[in-house]
PDB file of N, CA and C in Angstrom:
ATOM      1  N   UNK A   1      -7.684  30.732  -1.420  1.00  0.00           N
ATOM      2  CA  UNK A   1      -7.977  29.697  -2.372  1.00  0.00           C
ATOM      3  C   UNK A   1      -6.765  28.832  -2.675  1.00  0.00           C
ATOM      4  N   UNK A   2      -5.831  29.053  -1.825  1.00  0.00           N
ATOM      5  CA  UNK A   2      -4.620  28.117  -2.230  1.00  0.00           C
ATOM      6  C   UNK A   2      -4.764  27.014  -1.691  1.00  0.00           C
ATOM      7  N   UNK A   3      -3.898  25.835  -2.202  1.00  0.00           N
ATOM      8  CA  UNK A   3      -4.207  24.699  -1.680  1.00  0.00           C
ATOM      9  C   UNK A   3      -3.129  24.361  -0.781  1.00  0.00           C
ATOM     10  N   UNK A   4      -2.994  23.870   0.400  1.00  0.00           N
ATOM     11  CA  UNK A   4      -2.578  24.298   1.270  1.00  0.00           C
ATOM     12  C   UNK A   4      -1.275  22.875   1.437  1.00  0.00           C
ATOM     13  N   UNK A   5      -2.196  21.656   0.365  1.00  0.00           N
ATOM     14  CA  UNK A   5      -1.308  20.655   0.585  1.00  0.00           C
ATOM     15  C   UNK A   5      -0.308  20.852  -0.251  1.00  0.00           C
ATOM     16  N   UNK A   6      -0.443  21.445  -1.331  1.00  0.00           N
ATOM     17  CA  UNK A   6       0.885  21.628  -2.237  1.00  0.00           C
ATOM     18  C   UNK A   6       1.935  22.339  -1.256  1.00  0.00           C
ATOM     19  N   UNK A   7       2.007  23.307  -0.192  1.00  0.00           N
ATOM     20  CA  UNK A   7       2.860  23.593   0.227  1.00  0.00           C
ATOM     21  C   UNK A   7       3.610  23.063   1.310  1.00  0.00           C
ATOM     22  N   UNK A   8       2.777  22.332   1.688  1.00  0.00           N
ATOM     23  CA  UNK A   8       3.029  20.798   2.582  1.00  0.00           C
ATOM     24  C   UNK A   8       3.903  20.288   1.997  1.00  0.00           C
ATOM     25  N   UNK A   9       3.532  19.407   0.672  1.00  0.00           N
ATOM     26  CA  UNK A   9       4.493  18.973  -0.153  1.00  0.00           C
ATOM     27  C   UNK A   9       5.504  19.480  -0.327  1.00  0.00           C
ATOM     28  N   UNK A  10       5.740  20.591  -0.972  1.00  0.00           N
ATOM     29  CA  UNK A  10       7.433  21.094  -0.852  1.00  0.00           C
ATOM     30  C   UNK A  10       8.584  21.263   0.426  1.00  0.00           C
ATOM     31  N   UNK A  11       7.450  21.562   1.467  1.00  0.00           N
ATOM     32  CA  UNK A  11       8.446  21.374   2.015  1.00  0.00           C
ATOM     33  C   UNK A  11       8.830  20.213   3.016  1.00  0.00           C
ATOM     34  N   UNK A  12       7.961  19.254   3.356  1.00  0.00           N
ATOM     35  CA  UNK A  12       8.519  17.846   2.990  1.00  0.00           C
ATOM     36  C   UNK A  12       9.362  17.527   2.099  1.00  0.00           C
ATOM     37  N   UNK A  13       9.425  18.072   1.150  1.00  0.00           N
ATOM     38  CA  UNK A  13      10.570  17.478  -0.182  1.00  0.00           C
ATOM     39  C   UNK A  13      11.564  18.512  -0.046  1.00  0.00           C
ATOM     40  N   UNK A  14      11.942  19.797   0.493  1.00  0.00           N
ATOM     41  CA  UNK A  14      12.572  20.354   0.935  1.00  0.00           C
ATOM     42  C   UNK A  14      13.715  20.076   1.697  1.00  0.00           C
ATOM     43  N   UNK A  15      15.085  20.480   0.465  1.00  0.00           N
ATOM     44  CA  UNK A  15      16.391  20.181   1.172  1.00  0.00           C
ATOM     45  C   UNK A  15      16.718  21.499   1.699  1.00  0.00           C
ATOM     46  N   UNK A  16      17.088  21.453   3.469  1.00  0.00           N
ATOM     47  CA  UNK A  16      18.050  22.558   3.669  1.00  0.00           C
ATOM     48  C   UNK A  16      19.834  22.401   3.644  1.00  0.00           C
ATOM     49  N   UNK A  17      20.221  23.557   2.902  1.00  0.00           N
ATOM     50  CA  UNK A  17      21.492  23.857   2.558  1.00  0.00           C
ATOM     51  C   UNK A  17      22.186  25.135   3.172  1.00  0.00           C
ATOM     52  N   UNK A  18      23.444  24.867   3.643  1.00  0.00           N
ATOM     53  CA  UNK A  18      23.546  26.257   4.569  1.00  0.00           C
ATOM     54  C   UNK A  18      24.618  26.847   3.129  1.00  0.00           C
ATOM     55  N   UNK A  19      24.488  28.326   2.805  1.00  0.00           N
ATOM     56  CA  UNK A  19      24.503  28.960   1.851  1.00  0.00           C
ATOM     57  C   UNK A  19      26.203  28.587   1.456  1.00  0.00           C
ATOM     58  N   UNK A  20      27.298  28.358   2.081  1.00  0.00           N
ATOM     59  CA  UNK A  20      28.379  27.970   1.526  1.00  0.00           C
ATOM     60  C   UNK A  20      28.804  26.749   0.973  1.00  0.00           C
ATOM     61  N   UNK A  21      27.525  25.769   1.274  1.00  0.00           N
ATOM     62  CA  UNK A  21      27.226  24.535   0.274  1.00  0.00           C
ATOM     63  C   UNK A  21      26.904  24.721  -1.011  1.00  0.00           C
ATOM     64  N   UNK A  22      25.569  25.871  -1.323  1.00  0.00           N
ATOM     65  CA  UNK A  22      25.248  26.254  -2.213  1.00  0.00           C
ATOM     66  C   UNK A  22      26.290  27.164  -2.991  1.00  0.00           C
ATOM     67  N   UNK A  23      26.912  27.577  -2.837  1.00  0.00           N
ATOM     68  CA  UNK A  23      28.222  28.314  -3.242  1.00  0.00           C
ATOM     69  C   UNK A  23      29.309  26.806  -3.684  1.00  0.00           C
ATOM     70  N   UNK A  24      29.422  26.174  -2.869  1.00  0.00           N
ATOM     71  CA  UNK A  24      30.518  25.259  -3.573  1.00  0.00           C
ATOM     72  C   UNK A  24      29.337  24.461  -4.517  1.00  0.00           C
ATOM     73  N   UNK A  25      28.374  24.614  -4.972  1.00  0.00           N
ATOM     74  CA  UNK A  25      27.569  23.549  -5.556  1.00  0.00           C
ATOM     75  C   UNK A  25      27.984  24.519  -7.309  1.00  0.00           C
ATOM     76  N   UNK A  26      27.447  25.789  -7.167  1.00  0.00           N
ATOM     77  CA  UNK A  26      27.415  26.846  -7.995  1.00  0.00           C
ATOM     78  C   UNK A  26      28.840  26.953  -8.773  1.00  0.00           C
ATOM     79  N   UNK A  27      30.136  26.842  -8.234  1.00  0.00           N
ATOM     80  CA  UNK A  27      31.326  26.722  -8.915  1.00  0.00           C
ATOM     81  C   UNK A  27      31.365  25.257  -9.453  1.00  0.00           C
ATOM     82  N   UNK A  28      30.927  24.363  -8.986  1.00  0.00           N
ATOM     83  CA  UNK A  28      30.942  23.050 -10.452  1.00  0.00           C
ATOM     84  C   UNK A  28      30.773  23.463 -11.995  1.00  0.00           C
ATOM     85  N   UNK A  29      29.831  24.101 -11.927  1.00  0.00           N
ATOM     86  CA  UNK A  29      29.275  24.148 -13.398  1.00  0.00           C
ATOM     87  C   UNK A  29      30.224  25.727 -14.218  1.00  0.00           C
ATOM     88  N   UNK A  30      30.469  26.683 -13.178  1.00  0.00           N
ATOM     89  CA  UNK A  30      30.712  27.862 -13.496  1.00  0.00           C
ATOM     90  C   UNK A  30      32.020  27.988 -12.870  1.00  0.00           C
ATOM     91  N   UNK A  31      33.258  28.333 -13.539  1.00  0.00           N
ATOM     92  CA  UNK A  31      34.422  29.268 -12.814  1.00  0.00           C
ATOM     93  C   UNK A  31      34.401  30.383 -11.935  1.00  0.00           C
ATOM     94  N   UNK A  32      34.304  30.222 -11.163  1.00  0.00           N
ATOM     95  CA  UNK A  32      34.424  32.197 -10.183  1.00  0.00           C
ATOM     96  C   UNK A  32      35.434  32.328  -9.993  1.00  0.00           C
ATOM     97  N   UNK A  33      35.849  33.061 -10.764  1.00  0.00           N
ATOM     98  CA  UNK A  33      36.879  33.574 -10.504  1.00  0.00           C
ATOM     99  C   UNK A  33      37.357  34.010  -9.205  1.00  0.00           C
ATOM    100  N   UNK A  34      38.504  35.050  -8.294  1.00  0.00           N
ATOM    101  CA  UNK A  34      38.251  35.473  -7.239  1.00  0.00           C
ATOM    102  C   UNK A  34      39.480  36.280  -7.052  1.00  0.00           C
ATOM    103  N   UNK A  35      39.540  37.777  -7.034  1.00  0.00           N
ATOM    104  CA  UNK A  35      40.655  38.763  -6.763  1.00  0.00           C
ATOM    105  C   UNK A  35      40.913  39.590  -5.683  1.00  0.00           C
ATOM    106  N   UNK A  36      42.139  39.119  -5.744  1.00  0.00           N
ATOM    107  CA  UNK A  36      42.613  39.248  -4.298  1.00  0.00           C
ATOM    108  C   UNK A  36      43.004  41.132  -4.111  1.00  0.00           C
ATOM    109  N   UNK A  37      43.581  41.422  -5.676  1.00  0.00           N
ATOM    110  CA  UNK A  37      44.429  42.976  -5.625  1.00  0.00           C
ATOM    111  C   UNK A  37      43.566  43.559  -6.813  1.00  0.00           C
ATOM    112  N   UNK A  38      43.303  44.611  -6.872  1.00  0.00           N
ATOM    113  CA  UNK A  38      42.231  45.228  -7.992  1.00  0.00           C
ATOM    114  C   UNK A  38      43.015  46.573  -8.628  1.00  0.00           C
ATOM    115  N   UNK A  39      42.945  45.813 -10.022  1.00  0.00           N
ATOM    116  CA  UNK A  39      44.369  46.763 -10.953  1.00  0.00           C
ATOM    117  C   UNK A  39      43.045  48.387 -11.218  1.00  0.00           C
ATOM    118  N   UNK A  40      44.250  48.880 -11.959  1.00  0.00           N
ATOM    119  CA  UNK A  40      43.514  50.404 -12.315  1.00  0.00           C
ATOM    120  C   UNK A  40      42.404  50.212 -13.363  1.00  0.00           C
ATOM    121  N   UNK A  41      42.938  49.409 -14.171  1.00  0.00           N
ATOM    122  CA  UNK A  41      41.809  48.615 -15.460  1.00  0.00           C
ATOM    123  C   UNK A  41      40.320  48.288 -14.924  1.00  0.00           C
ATOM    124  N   UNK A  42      40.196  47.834 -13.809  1.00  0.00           N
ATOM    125  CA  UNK A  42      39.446  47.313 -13.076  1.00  0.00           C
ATOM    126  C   UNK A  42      38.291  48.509 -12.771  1.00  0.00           C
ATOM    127  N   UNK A  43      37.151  47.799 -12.931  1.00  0.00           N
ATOM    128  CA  UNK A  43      35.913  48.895 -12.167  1.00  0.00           C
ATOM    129  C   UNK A  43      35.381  47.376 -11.241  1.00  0.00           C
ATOM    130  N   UNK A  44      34.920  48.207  -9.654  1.00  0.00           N
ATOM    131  CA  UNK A  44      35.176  47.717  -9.033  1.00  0.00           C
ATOM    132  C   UNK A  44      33.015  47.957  -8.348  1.00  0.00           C
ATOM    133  N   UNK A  45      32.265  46.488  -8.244  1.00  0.00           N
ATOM    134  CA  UNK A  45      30.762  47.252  -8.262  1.00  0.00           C
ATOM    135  C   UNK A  45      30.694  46.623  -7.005  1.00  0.00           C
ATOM    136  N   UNK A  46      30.643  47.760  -6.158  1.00  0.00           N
ATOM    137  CA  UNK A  46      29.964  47.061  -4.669  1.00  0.00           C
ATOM    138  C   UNK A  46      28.677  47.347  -4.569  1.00  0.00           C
ATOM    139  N   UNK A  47      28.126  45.696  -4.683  1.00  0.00           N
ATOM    140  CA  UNK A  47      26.794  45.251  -4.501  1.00  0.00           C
ATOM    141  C   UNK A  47      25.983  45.202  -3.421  1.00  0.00           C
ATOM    142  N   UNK A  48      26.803  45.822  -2.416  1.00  0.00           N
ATOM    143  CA  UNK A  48      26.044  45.792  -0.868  1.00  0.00           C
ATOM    144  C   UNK A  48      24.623  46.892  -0.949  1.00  0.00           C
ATOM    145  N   UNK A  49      24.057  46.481   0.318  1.00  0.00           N
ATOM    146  CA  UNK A  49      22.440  47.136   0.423  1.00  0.00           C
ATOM    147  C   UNK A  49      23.458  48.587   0.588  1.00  0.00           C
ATOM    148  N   UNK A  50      22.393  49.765  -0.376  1.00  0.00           N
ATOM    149  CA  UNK A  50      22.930  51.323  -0.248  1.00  0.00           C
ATOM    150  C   UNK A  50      23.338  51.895   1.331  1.00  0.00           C
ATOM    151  N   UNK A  51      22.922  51.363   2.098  1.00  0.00           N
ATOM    152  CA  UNK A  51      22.771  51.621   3.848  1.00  0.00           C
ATOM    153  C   UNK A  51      24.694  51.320   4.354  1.00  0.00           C
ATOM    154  N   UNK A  52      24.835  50.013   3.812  1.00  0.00           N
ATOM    155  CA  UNK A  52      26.079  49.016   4.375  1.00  0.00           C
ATOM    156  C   UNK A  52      27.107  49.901   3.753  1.00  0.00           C
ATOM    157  N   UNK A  53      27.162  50.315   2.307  1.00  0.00           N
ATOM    158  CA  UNK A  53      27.837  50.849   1.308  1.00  0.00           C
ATOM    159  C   UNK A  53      28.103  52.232   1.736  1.00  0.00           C
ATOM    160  N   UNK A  54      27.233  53.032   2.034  1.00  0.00           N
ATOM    161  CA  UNK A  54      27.045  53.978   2.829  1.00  0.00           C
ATOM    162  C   UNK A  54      28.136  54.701   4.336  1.00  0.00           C
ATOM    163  N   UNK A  55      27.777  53.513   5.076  1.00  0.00           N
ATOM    164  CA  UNK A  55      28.254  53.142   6.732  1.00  0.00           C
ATOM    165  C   UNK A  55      29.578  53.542   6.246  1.00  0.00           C
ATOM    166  N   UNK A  56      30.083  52.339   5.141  1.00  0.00           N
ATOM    167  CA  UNK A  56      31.592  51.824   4.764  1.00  0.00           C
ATOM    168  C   UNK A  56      32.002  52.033   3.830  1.00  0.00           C
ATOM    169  N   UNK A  57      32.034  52.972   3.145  1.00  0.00           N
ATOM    170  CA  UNK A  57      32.100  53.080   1.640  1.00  0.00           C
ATOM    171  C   UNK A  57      33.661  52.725   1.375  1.00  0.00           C
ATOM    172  N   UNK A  58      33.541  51.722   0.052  1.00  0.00           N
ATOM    173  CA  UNK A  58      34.862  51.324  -0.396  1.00  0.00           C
ATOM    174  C   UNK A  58      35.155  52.135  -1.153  1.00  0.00           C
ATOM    175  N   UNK A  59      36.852  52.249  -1.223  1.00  0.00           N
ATOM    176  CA  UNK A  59      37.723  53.191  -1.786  1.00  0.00           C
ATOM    177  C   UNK A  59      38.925  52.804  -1.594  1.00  0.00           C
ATOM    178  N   UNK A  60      39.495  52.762  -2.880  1.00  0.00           N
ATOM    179  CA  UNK A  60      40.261  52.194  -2.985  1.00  0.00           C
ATOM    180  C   UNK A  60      41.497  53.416  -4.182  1.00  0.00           C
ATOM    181  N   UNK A  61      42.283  53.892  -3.896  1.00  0.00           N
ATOM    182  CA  UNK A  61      43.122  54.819  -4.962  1.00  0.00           C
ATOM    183  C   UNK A  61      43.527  54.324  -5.835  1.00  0.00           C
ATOM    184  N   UNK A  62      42.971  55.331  -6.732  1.00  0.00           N
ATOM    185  CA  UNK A  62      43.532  55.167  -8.270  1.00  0.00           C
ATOM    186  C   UNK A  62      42.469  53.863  -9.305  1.00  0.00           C
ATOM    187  N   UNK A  63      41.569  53.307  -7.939  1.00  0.00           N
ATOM    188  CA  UNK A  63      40.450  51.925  -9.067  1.00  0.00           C
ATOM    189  C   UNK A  63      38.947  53.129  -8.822  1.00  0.00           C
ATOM    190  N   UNK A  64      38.162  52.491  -9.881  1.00  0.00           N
ATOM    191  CA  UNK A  64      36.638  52.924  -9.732  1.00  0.00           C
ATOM    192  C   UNK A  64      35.868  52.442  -9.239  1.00  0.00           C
ATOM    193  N   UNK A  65      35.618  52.530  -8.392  1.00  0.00           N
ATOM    194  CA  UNK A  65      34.360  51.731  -7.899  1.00  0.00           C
ATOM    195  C   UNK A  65      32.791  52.546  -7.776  1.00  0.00           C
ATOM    196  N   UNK A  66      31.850  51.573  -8.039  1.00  0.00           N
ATOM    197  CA  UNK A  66      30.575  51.832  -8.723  1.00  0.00           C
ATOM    198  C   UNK A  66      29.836  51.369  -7.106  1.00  0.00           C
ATOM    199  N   UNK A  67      28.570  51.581  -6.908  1.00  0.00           N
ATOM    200  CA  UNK A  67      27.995  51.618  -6.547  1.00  0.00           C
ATOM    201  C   UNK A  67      26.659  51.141  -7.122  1.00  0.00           C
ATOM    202  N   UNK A  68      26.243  49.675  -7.370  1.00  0.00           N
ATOM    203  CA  UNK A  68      25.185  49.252  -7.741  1.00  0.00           C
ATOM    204  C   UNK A  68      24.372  47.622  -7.249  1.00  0.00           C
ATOM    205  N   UNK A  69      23.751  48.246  -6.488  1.00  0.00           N
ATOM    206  CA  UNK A  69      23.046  47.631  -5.214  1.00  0.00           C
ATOM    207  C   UNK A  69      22.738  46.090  -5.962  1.00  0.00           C
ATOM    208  N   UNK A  70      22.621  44.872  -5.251  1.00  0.00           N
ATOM    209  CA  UNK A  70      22.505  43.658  -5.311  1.00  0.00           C
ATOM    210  C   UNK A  70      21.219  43.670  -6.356  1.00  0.00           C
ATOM    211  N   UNK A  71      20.352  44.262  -6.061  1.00  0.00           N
ATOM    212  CA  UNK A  71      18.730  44.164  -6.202  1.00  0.00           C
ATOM    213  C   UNK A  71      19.009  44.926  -7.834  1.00  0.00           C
ATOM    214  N   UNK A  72      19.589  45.413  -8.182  1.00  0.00           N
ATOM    215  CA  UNK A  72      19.593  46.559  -9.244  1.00  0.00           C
ATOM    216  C   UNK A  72      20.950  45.642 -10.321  1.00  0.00           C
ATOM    217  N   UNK A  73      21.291  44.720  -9.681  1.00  0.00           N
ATOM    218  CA  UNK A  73      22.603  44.277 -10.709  1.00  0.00           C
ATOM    219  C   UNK A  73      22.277  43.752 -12.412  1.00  0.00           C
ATOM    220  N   UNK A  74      21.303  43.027 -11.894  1.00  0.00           N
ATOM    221  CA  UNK A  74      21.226  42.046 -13.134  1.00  0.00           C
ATOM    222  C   UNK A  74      20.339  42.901 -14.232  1.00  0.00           C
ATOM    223  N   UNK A  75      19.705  44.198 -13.611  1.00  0.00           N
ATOM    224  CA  UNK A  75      19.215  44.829 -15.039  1.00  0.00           C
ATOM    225  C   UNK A  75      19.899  45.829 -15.320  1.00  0.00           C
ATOM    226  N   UNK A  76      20.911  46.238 -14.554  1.00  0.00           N
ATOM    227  CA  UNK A  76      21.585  47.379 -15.076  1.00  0.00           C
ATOM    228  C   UNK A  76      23.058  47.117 -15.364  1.00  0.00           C
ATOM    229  N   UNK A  77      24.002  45.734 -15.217  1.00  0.00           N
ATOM    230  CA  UNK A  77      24.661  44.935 -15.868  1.00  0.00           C
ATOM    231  C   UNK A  77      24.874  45.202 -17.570  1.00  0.00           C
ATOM    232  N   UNK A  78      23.895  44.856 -17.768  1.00  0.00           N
ATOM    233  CA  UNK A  78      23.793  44.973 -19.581  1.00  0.00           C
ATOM    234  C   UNK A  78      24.182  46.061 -20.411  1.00  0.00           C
ATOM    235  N   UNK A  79      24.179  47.350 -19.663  1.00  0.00           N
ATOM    236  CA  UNK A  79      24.143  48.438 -20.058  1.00  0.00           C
ATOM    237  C   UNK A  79      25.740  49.268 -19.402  1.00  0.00           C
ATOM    238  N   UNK A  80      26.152  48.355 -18.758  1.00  0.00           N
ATOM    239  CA  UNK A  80      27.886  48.258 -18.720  1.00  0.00           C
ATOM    240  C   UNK A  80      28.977  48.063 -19.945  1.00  0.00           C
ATOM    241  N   UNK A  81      30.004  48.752 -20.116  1.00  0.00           N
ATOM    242  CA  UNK A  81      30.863  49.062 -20.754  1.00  0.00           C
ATOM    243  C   UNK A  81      31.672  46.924 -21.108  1.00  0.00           C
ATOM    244  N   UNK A  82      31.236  46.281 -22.102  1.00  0.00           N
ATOM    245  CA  UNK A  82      31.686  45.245 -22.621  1.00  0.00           C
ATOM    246  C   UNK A  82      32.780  44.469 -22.257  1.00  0.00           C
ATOM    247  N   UNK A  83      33.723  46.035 -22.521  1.00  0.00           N
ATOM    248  CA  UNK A  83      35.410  45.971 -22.832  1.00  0.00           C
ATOM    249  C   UNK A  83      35.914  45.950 -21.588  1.00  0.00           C
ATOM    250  N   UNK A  84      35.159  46.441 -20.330  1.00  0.00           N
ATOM    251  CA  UNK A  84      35.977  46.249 -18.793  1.00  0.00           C
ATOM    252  C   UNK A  84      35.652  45.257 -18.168  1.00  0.00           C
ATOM    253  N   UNK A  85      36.938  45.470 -17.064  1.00  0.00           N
ATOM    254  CA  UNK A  85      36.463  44.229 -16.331  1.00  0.00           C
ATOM    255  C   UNK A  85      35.956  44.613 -14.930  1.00  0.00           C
ATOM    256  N   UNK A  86      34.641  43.364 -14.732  1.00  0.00           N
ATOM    257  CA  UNK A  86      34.316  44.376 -13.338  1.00  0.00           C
ATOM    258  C   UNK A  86      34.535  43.214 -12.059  1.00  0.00           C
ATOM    259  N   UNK A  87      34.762  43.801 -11.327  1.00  0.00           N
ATOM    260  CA  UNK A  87      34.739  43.188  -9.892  1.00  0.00           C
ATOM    261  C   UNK A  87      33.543  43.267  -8.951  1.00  0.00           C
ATOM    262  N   UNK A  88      33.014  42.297  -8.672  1.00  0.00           N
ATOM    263  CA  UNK A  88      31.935  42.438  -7.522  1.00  0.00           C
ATOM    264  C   UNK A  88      32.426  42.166  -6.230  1.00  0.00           C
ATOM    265  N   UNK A  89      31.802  42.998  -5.474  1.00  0.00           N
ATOM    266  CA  UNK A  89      32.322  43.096  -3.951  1.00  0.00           C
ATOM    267  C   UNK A  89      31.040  43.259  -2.970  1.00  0.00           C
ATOM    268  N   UNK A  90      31.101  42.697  -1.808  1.00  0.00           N
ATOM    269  CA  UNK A  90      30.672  42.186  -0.732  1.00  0.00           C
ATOM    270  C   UNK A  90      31.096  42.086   0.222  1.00  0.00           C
ATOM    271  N   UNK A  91      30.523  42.459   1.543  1.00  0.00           N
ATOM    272  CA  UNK A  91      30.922  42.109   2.847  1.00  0.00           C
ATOM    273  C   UNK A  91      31.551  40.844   3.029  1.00  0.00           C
ATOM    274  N   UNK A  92      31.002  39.655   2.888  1.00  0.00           N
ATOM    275  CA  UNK A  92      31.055  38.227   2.826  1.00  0.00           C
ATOM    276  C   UNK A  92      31.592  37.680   1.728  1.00  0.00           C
ATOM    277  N   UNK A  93      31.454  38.525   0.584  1.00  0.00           N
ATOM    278  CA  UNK A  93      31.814  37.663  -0.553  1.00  0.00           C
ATOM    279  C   UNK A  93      30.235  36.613  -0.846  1.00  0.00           C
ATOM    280  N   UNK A  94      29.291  36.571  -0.021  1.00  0.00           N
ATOM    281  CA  UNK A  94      28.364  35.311  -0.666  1.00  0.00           C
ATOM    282  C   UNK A  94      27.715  35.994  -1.856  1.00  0.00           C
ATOM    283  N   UNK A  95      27.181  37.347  -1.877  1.00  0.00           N
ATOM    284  CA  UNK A  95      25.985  37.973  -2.703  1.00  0.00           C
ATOM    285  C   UNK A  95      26.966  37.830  -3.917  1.00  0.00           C
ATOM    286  N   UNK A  96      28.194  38.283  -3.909  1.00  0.00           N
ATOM    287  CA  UNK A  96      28.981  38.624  -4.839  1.00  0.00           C
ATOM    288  C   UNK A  96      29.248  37.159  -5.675  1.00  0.00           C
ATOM    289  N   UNK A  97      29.497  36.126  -5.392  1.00  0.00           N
ATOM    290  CA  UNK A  97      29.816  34.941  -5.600  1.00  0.00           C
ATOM    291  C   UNK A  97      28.631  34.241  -6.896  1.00  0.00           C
ATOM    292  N   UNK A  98      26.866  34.940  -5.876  1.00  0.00           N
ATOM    293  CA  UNK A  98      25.678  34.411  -6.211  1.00  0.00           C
ATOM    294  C   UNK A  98      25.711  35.285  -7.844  1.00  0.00           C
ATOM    295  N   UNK A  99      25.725  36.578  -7.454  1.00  0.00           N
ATOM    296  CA  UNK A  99      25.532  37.110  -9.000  1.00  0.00           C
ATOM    297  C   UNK A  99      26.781  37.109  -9.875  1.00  0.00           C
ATOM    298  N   UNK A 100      27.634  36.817  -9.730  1.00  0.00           N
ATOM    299  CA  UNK A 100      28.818  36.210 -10.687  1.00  0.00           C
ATOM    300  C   UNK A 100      28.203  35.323 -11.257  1.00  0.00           C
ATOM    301  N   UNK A 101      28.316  34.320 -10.446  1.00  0.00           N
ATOM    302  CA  UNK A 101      27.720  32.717 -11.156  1.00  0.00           C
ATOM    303  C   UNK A 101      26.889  33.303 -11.935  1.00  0.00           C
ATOM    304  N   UNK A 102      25.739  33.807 -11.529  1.00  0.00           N
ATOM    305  CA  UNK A 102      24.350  34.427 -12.643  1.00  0.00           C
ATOM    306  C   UNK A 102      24.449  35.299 -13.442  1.00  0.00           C
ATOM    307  N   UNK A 103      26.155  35.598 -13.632  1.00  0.00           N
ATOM    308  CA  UNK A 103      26.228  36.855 -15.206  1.00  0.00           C
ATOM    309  C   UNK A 103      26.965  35.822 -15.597  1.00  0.00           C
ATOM    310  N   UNK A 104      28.065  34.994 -14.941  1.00  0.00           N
ATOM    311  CA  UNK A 104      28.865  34.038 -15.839  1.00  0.00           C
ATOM    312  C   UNK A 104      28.141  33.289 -16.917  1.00  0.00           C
ATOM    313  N   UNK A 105      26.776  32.661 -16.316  1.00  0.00           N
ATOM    314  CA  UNK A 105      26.057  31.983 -16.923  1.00  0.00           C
ATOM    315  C   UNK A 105      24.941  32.306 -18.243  1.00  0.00           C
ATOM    316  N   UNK A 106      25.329  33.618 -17.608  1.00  0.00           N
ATOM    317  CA  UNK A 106      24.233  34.606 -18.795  1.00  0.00           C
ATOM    318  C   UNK A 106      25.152  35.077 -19.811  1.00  0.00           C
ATOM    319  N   UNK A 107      26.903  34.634 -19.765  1.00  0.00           N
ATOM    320  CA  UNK A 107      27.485  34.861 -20.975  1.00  0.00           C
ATOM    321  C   UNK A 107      28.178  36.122 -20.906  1.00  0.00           C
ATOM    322  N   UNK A 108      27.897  36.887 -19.358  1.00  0.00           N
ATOM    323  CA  UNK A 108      28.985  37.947 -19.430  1.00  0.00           C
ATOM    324  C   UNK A 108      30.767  37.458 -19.026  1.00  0.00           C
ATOM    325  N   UNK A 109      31.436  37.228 -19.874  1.00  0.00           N
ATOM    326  CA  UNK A 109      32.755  37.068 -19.676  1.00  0.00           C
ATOM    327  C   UNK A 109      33.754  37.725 -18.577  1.00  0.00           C
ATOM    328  N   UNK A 110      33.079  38.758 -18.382  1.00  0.00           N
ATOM    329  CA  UNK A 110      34.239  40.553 -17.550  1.00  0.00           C
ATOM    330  C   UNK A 110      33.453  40.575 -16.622  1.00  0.00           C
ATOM    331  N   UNK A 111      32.994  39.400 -15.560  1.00  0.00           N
ATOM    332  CA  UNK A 111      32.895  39.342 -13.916  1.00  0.00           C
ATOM    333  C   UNK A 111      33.938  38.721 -13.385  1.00  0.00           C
ATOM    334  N   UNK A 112      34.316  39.075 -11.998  1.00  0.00           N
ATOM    335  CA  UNK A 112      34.880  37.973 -11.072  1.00  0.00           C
ATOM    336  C   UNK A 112      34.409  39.103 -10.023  1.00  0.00           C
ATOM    337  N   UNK A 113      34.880  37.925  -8.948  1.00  0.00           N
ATOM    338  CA  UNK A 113      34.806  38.336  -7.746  1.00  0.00           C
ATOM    339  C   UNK A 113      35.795  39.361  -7.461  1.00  0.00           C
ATOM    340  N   UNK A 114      35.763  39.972  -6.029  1.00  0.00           N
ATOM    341  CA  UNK A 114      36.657  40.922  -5.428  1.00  0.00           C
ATOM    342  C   UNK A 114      36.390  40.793  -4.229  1.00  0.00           C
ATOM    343  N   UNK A 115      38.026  39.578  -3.275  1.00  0.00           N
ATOM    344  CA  UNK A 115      38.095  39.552  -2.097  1.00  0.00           C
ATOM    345  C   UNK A 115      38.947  40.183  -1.611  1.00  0.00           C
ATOM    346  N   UNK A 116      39.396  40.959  -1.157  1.00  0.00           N
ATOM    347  CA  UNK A 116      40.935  41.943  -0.538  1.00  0.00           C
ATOM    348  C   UNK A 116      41.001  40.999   0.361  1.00  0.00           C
ATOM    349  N   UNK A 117      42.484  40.624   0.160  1.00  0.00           N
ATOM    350  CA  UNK A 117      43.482  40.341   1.514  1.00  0.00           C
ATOM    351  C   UNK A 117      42.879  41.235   3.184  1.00  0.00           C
TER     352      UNK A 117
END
């Protein structure tokens, strides 16, 4: 029962963007931060699929790092410790970049990124 021209329409009106456009579009409005060395203060959430995280598990001596999957961030975020600061981490850095912007914006202060040298 759908109408088949509405989806016609969109994507006729449909801009494609290759995802590191959309990333420089996303830091206009929002700071991302981006860390290069990750202090002891630091909890450190690698957002990769449980599989990737798994393969490669990051570890790093003497920091914490969490384990809380891309898909699982934004509702279990809230229920994170205020007072720390956390680092998101990624293969690529893109996922990590995407949900920064989307806690920055939601008013959590204690994100940035986490790129290692």
């Amino acid at each position: 029962q759908f109408d088949m021209a509405i989806l016609e329409r969109a994507l006729e009106r449909a801009t494609l963007l290759p995802i590191d456009k959309v990333i420089d579009e996303l830091g206009k409005d929002v700071q991302i931060e981006e860390v290069s060395d990750a202090l002891v203060s630091h909890v450190i959430i690698d957002i990769r699929h449980p599989d990737a995280a798994e393969d490669e598990p990051l570890a790093l001596p003497g920091v914490e790092v969490m384990a809380l999957p891309f898909y699982a961030l934004n509702s279990k975020f809230k229920e994170l410790d205020e007072a720390r600061q956390y680092l998101l981490y990624c293969d690529k850095g893109v996922m990590s970049r995407l949900h920064a912007h989307h806690l920055l914006s939601e008013g959590h202060a204690n994100v940035r990124v986490y790129r290692p040298t």
